[in-house]
Protein backbone atom coordinates (compact mmCIF):
# COMPACT_ATOMS: atom_id res chain seq x y z
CA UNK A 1 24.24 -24.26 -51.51
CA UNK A 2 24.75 -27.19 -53.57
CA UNK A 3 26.28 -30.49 -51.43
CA UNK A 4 24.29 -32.93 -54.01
CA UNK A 5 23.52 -32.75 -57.73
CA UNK A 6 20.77 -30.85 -58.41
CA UNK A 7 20.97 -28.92 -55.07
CA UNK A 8 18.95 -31.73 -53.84
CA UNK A 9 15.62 -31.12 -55.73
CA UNK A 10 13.56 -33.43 -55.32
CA UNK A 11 15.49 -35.49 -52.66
CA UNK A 12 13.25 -36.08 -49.40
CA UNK A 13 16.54 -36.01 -47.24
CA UNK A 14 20.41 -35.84 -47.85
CA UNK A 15 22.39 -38.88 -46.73
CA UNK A 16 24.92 -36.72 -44.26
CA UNK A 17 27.52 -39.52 -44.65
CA UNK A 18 27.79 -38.77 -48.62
CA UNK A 19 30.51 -37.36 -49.86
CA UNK A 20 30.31 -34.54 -52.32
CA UNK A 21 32.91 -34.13 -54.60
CA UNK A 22 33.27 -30.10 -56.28
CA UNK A 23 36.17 -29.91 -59.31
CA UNK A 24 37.16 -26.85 -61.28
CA UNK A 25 39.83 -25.84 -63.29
CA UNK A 26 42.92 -23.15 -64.34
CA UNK A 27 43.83 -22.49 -67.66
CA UNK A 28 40.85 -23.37 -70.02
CA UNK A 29 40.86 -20.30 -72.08
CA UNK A 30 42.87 -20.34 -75.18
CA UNK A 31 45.74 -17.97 -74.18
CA UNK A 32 46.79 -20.29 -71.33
CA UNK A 33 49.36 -23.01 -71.76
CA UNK A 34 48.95 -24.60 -68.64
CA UNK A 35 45.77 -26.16 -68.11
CA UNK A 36 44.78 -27.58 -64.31
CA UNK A 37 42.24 -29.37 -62.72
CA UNK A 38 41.67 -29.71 -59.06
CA UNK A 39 38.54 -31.36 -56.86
CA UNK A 40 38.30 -31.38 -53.11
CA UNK A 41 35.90 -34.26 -51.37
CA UNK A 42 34.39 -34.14 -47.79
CA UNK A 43 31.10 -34.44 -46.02
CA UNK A 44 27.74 -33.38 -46.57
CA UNK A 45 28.14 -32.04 -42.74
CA UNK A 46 31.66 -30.39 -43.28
CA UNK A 47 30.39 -28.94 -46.56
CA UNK A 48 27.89 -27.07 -44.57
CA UNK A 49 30.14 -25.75 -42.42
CA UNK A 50 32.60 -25.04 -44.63
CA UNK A 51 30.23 -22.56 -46.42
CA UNK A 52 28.94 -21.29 -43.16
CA UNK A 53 32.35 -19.96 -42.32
CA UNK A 54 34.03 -18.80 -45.72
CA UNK A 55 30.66 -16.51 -45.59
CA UNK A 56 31.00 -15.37 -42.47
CA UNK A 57 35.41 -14.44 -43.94
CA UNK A 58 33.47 -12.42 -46.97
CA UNK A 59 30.70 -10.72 -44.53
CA UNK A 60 33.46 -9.06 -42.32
CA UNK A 61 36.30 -8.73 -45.61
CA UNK A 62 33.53 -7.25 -47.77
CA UNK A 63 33.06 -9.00 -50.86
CA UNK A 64 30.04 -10.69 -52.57
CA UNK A 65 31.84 -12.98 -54.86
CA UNK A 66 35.38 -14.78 -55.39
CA UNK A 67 37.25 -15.91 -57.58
CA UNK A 68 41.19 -16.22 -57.32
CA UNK A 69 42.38 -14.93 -61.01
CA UNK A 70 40.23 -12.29 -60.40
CA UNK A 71 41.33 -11.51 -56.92
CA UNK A 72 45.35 -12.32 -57.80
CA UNK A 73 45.01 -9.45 -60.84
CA UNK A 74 43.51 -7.11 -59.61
CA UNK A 75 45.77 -5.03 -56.78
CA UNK A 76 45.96 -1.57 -55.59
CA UNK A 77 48.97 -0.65 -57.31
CA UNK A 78 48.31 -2.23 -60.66
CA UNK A 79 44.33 -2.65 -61.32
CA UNK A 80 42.77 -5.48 -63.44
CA UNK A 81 42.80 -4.72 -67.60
CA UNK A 82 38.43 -5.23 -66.45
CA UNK A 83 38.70 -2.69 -63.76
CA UNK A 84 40.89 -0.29 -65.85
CA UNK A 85 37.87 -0.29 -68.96
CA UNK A 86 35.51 0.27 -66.58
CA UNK A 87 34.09 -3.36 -66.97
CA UNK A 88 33.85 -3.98 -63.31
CA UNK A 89 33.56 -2.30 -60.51
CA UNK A 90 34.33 -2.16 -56.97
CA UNK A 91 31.49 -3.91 -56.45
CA UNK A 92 32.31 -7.31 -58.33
CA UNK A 93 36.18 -6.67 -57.01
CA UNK A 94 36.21 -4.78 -53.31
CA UNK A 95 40.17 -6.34 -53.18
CA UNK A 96 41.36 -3.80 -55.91
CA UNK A 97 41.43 -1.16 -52.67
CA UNK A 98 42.60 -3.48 -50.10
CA UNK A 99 46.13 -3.05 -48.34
CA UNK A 100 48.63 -5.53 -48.52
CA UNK A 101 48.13 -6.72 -45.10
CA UNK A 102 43.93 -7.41 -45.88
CA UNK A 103 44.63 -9.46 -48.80
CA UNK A 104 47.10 -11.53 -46.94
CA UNK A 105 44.78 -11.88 -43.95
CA UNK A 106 41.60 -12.35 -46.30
CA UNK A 107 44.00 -15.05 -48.09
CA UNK A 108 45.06 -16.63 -45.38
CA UNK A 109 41.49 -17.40 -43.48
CA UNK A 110 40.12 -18.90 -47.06
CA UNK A 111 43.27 -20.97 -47.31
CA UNK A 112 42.54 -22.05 -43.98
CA UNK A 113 39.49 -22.53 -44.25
CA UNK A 114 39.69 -25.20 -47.17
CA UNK A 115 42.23 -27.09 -45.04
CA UNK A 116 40.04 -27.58 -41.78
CA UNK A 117 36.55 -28.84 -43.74
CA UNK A 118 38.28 -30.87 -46.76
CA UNK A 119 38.61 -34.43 -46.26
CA UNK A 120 41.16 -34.54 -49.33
CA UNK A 121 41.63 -32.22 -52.18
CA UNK A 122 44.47 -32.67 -55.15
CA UNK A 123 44.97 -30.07 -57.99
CA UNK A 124 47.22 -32.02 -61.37
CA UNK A 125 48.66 -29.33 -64.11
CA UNK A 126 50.37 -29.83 -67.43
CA UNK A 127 51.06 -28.33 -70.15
CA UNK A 128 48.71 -28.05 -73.18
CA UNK A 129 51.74 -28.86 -75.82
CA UNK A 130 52.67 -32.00 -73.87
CA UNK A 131 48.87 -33.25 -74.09
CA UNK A 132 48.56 -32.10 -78.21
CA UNK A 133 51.86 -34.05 -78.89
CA UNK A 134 51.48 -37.35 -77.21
CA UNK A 135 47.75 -37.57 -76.67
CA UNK A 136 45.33 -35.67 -79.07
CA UNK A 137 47.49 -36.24 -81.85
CA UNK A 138 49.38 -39.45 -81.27
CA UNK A 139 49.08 -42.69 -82.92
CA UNK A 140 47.66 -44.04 -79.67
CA UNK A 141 44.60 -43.03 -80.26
CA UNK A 142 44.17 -45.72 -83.44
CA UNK A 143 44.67 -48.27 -81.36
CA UNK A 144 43.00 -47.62 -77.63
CA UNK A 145 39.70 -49.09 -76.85
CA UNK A 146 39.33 -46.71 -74.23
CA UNK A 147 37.65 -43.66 -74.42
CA UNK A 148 40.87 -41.14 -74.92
CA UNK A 149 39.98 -37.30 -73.49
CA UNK A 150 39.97 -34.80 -76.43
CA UNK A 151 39.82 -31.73 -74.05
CA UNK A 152 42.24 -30.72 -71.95
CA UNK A 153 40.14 -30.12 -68.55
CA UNK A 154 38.73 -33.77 -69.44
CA UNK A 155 42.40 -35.47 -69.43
CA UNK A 156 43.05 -33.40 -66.32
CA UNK A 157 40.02 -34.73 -64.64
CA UNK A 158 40.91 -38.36 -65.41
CA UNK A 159 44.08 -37.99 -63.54
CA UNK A 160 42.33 -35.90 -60.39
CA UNK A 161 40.11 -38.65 -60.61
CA UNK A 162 42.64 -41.41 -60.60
CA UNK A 163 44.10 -39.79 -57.01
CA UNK A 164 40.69 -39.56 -55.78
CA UNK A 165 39.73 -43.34 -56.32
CA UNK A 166 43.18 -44.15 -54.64
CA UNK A 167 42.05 -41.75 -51.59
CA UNK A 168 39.12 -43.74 -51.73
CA UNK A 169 40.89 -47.20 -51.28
CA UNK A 170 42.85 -46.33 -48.57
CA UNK A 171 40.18 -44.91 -46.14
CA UNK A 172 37.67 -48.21 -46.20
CA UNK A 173 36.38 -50.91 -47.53
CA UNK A 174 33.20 -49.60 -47.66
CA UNK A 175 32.75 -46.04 -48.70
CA UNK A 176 29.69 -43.79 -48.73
CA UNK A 177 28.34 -42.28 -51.66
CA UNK A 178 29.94 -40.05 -54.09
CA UNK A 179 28.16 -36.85 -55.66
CA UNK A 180 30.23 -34.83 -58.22
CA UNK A 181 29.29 -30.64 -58.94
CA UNK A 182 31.53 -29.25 -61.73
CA UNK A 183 31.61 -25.01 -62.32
CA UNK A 184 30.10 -24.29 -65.73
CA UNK A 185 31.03 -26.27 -68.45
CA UNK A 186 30.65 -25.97 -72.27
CA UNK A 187 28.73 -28.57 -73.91
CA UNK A 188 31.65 -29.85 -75.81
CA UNK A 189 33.20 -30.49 -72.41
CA UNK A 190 30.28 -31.80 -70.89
CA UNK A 191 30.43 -33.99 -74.13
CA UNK A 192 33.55 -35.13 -73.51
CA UNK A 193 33.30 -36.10 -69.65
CA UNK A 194 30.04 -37.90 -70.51
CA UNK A 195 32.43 -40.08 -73.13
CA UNK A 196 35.16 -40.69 -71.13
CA UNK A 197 33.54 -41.67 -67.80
CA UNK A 198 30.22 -42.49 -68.74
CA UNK A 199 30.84 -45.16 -71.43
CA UNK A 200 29.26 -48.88 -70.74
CA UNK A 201 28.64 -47.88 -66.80
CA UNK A 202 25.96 -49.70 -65.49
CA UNK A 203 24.80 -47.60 -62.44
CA UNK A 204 26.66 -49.55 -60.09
CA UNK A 205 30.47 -49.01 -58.83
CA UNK A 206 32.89 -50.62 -61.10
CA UNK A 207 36.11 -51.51 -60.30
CA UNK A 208 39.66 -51.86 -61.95
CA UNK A 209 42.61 -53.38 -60.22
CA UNK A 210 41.11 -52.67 -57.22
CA UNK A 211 40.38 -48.64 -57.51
CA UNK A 212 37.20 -47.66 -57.78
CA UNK A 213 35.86 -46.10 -61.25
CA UNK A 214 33.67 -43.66 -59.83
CA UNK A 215 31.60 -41.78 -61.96
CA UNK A 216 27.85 -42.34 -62.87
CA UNK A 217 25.96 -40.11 -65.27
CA UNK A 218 23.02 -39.15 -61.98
CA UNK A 219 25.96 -38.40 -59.83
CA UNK A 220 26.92 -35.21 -61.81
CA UNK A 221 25.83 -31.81 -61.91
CA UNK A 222 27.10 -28.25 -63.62
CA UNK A 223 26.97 -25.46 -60.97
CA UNK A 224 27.91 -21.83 -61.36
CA UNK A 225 30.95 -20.96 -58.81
CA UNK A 226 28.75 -17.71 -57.78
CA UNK A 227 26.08 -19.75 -56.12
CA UNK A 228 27.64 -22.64 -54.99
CA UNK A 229 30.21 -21.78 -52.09
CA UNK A 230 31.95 -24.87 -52.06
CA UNK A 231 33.26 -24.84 -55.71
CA UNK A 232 35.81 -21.92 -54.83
CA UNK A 233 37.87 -24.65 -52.76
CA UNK A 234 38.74 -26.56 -56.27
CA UNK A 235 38.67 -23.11 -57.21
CA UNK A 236 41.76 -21.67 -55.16
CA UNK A 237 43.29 -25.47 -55.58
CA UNK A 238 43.47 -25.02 -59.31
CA UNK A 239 44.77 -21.88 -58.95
CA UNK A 240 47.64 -22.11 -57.21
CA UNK A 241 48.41 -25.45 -59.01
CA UNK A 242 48.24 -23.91 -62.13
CA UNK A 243 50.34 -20.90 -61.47
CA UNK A 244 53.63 -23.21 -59.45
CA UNK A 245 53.58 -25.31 -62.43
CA UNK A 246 53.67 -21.90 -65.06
CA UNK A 247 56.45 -20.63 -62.50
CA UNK A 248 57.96 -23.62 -63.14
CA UNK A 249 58.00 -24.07 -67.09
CA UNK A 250 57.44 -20.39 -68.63
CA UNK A 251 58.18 -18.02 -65.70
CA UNK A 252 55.09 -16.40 -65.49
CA UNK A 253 52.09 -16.05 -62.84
CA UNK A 254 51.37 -13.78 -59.83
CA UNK A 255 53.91 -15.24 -57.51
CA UNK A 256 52.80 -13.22 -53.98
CA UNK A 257 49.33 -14.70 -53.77
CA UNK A 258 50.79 -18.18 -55.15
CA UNK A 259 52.99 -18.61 -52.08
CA UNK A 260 50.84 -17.24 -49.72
CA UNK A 261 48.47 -20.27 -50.52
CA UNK A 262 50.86 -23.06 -51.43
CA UNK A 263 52.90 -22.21 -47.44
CA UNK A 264 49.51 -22.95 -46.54
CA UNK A 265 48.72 -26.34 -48.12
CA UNK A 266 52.17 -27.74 -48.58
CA UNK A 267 52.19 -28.69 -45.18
CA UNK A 268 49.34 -30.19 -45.11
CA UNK A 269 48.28 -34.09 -45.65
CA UNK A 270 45.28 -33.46 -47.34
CA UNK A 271 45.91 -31.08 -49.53
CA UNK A 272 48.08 -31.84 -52.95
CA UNK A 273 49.60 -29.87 -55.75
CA UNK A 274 51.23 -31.52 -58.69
CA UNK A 275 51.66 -31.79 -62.11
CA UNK A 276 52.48 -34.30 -65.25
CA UNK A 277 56.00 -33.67 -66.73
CA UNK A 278 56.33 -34.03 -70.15
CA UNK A 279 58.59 -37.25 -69.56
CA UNK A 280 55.27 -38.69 -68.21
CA UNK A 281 53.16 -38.15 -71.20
CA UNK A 282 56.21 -39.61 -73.81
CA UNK A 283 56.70 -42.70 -71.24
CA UNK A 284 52.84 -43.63 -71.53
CA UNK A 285 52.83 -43.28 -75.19
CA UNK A 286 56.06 -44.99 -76.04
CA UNK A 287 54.73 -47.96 -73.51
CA UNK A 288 51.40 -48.41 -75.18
CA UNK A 289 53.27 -48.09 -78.65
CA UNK A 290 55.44 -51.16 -77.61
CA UNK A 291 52.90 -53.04 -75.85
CA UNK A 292 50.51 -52.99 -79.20
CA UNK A 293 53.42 -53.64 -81.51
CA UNK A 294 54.54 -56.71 -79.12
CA UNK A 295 50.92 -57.90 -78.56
């Protein structure tokens, strides 16, 4: 269980009133073009129980590990392209013989679960073509003096992390520690985080127009999904973020499984789903353009 960097080695206790913050992401591989990332924030305490009960969903459902492309491909009726080479098992996906009516339930008690013990979660897609056009390639970055993502999961992270900091504000003035677990990361996006929110940070919490810039460089850890419990929340988040918004613009994505979750968290106030049209990204680039040509 990891509810601190580091699965708390080395720490002589955990400060319950910390909140742990666990981000993953949709659409990093090279044949997606929709790329997503989500975190969900709560307690040290609701963490705990939070893993306490989506264990005790995969005791009685039967499975070992989850993770939601996995589980949304592979169906009775049309097996995974893995399970159909013989490159997993039943063992590494029990859901390829479920019935309808278990992957619903199964579904629906995870969903559920990530609604009762997350204090605020919030999943942000785009498309990769929107970021290439008026971010990696633009003529803003000759100009910014701010670090400027270069990888897509990095850019996506900046805006999670811009709702996160404005969850922040709203709930006190004073707000209890923040601890950050990503899934496995390459280097080059580990790279890339460390540039973008590590950059001139002293140690201490920085502030800009009021919102709090939250990262620091001992707040941050790399965790693999299959140990750590908590990371399929983000997990699921990302998901079903990812696949609305590829519904949306291309048409594609397993639909069943997407509104299963989504009736779940749309109704919900902690839970978001959204994305960054491309009007968005061409708005922010033509407004720095002017701004640096008036300046």
């Amino acid at each position: 269980m990891s509810i601190c960097p580091n699965r708390g080695k080395g720490w002589l206790f955990v400060v319950t009133e910390a909140q742990t913050v666990y981000v993953d992401d949709s659409g990093s591989d090279s044949k997606s073009r929709i790329i997503t990332a989500a975190f969900c924030v709560s307690t040290v305490e609701k963490w705990q129980r939070f893993e306490r009960r989506w264990r005790n969903i995969s005791v009685n459902a039967g499975f070992k590990h989850f993770h939601m492309t996995e589980f949304a491909a592979c169906k009775q009726e049309k097996p995974c392209h893995q399970c159909v080479r013989g490159e997993t098992a039943l063992e590494q996906h029990p859901w390829r013989r479920w019935t309808p009516k278990k992957r619903r339930n199964v579904l629906r008690q995870l969903a559920e679960t990530i609604v009762e013990f997350v204090d605020y979660g919030a999943g942000l897609a785009y498309t990769k073509q929107d970021f290439d056009e008026h971010i990696r390639t633009s003529e803003v970055q000759l100009y910014t003096n701010e670090p400027v993502a270069q990888e897509y999961f990095t850019y996506a992270v900046q805006r999670c992390g811009g709702e996160l900091a404005k969850w922040r504000a709203q709930q006190s003035t004073v707000n209890p520690p923040l601890n950050f677990v990503f899934d496995l990361t390459p280097k080059k996006g580990r790279d890339d985080i460390a540039k973008v929110f590590f950059g001139g940070v002293s140690g201490k919490p920085q502030y800009l127009d009021g919102i709090e810039q939250w990262f620091i460089p001992e707040s941050v850890s790399y965790e693999s999904r299959k140990d750590v419990i908590q990371l399929l929340s983000a997990d699921m988040l990302a998901w079903v973020t990812a696949t609305i918004r590829a519904r949306e613009v291309f048409g594609r994505g397993e639909t069943l499984e997407m509104f299963q979750i989504a009736d779940i968290f749309v109704d919900t106030n902690n839970i978001r789903m959204g994305h960054t049209p491309k009007e968005s990204f061409e708005r922010w680039e033509r407004d720095f353009l002017n701004a640096k040509q008036t300046g």
